[in-house]
N, C-alpha and C. Protein backbone atom coordinates (compact mmCIF):
# COMPACT_ATOMS: atom_id res chain seq x y z
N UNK A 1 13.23 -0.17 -12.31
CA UNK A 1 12.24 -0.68 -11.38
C UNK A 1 11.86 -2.10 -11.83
N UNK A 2 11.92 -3.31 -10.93
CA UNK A 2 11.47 -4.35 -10.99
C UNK A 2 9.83 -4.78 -11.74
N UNK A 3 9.68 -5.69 -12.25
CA UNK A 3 7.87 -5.99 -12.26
C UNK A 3 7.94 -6.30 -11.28
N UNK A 4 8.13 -6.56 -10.30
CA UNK A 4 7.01 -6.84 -9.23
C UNK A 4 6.42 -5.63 -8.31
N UNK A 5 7.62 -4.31 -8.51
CA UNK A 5 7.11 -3.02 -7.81
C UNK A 5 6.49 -2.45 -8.57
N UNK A 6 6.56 -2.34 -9.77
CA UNK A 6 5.48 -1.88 -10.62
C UNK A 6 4.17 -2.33 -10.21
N UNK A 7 4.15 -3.59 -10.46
CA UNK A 7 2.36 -4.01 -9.79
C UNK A 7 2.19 -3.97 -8.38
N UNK A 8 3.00 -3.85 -7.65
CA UNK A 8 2.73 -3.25 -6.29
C UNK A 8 2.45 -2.58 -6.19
N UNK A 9 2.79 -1.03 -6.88
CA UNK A 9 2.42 0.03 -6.65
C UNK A 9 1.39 0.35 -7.19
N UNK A 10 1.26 -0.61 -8.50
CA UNK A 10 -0.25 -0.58 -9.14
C UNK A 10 -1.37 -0.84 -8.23
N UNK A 11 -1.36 -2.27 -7.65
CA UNK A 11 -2.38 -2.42 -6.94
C UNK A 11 -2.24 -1.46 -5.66
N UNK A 12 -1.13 -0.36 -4.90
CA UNK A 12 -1.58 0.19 -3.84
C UNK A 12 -2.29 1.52 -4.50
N UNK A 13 -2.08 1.60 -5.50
CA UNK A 13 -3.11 2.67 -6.29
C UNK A 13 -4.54 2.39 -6.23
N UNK A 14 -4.93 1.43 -6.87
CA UNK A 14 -6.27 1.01 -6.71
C UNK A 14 -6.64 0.12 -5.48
N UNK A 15 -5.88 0.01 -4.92
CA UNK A 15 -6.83 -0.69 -3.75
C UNK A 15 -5.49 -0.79 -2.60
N UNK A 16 -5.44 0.96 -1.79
CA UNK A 16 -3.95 0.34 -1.08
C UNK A 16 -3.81 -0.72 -0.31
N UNK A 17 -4.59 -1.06 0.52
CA UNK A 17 -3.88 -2.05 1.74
C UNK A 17 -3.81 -3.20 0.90
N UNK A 18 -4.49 -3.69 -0.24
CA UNK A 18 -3.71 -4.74 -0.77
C UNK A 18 -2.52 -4.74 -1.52
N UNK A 19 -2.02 -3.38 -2.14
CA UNK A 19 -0.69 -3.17 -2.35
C UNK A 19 0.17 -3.47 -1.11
N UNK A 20 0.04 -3.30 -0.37
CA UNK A 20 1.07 -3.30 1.26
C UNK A 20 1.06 -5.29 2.37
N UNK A 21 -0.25 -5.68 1.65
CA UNK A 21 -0.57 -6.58 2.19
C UNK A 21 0.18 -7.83 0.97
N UNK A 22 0.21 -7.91 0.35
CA UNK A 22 1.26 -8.26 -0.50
C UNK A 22 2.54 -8.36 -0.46
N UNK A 23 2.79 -6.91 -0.10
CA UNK A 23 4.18 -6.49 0.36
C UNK A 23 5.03 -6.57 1.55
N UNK A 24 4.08 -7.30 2.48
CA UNK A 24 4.46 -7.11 4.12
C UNK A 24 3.87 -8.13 4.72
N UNK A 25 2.68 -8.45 4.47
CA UNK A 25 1.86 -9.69 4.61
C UNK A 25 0.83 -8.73 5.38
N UNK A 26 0.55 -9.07 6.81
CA UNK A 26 -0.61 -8.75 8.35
C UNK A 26 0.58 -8.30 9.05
N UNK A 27 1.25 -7.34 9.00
CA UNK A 27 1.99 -7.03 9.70
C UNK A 27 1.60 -5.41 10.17
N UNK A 28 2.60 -4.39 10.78
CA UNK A 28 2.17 -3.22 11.23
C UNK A 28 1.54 -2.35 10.26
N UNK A 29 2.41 -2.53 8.91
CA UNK A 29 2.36 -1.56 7.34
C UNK A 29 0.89 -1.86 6.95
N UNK A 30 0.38 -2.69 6.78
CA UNK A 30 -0.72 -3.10 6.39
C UNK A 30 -1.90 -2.80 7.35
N UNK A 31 -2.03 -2.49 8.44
CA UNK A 31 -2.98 -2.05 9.66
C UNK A 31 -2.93 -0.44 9.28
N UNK A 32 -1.53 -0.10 9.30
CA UNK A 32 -1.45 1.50 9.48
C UNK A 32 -2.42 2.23 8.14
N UNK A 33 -2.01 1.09 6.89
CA UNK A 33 -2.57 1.41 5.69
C UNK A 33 -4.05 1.22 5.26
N UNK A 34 -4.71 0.22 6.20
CA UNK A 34 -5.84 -0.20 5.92
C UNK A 34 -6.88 1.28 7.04
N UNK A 35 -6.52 1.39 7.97
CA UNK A 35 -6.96 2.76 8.69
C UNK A 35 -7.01 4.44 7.84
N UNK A 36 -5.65 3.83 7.37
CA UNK A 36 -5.54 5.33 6.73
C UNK A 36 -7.12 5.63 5.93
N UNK A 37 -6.56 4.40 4.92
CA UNK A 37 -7.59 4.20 3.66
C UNK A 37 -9.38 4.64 4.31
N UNK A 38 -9.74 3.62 5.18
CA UNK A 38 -10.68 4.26 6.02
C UNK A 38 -10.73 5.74 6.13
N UNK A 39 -10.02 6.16 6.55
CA UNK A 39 -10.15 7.78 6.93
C UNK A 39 -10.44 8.31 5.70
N UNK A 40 -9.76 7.92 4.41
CA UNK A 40 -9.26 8.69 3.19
C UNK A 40 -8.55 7.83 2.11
N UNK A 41 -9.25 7.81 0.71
CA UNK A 41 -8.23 6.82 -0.06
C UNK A 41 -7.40 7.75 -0.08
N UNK A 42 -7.21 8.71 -0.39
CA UNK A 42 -5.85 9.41 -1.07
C UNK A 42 -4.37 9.65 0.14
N UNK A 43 -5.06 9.33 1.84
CA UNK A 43 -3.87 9.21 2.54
C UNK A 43 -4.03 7.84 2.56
N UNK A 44 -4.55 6.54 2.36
CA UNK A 44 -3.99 5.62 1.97
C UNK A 44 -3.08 4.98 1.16
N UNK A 45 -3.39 6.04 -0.16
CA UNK A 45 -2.60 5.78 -1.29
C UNK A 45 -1.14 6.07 -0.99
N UNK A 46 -1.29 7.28 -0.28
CA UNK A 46 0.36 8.11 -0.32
C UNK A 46 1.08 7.38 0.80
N UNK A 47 0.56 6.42 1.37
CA UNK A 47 1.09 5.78 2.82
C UNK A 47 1.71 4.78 2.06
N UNK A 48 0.89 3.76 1.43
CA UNK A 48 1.13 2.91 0.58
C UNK A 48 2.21 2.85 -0.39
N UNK A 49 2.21 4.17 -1.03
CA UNK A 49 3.52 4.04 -2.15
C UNK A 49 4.70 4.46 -1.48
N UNK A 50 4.44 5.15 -0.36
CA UNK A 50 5.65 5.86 0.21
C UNK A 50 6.43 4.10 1.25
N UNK A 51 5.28 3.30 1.64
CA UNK A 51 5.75 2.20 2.42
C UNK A 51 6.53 1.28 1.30
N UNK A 52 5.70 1.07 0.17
CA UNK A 52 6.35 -0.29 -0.95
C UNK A 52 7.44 0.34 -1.53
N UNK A 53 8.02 2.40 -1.97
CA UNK A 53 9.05 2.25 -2.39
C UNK A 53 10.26 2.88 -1.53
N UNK A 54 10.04 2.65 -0.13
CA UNK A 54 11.15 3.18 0.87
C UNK A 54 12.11 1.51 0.87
């Protein structure tokens, strides 16, 4: 695994939509992820790692 997915996935751990927003910029991934998070960190989280390591 790269450093840079390592700290990607770090930061979608602690704070997802900026893991994804990093990773994608303002695009769809980052809306879908920032809602989730709203609803729920922990389906944010799993949205998040499942988006940065597909």
């Amino acid at each position: 695994m790269a450093r840079r997915d390592f700290i990607d996935i770090l930061l979608a751990i602690i704070l997802p939509p900026l893991g994804v927003f990093l990773r994608f910029g303002c695009k769809e991934e980052f809306w879908i992820c920032l809602v989730l998070t709203l609803f729920g960190y922990l389906p944010g989280i799993i949205y998040a790692v499942y988006v940065i390591t597909k």
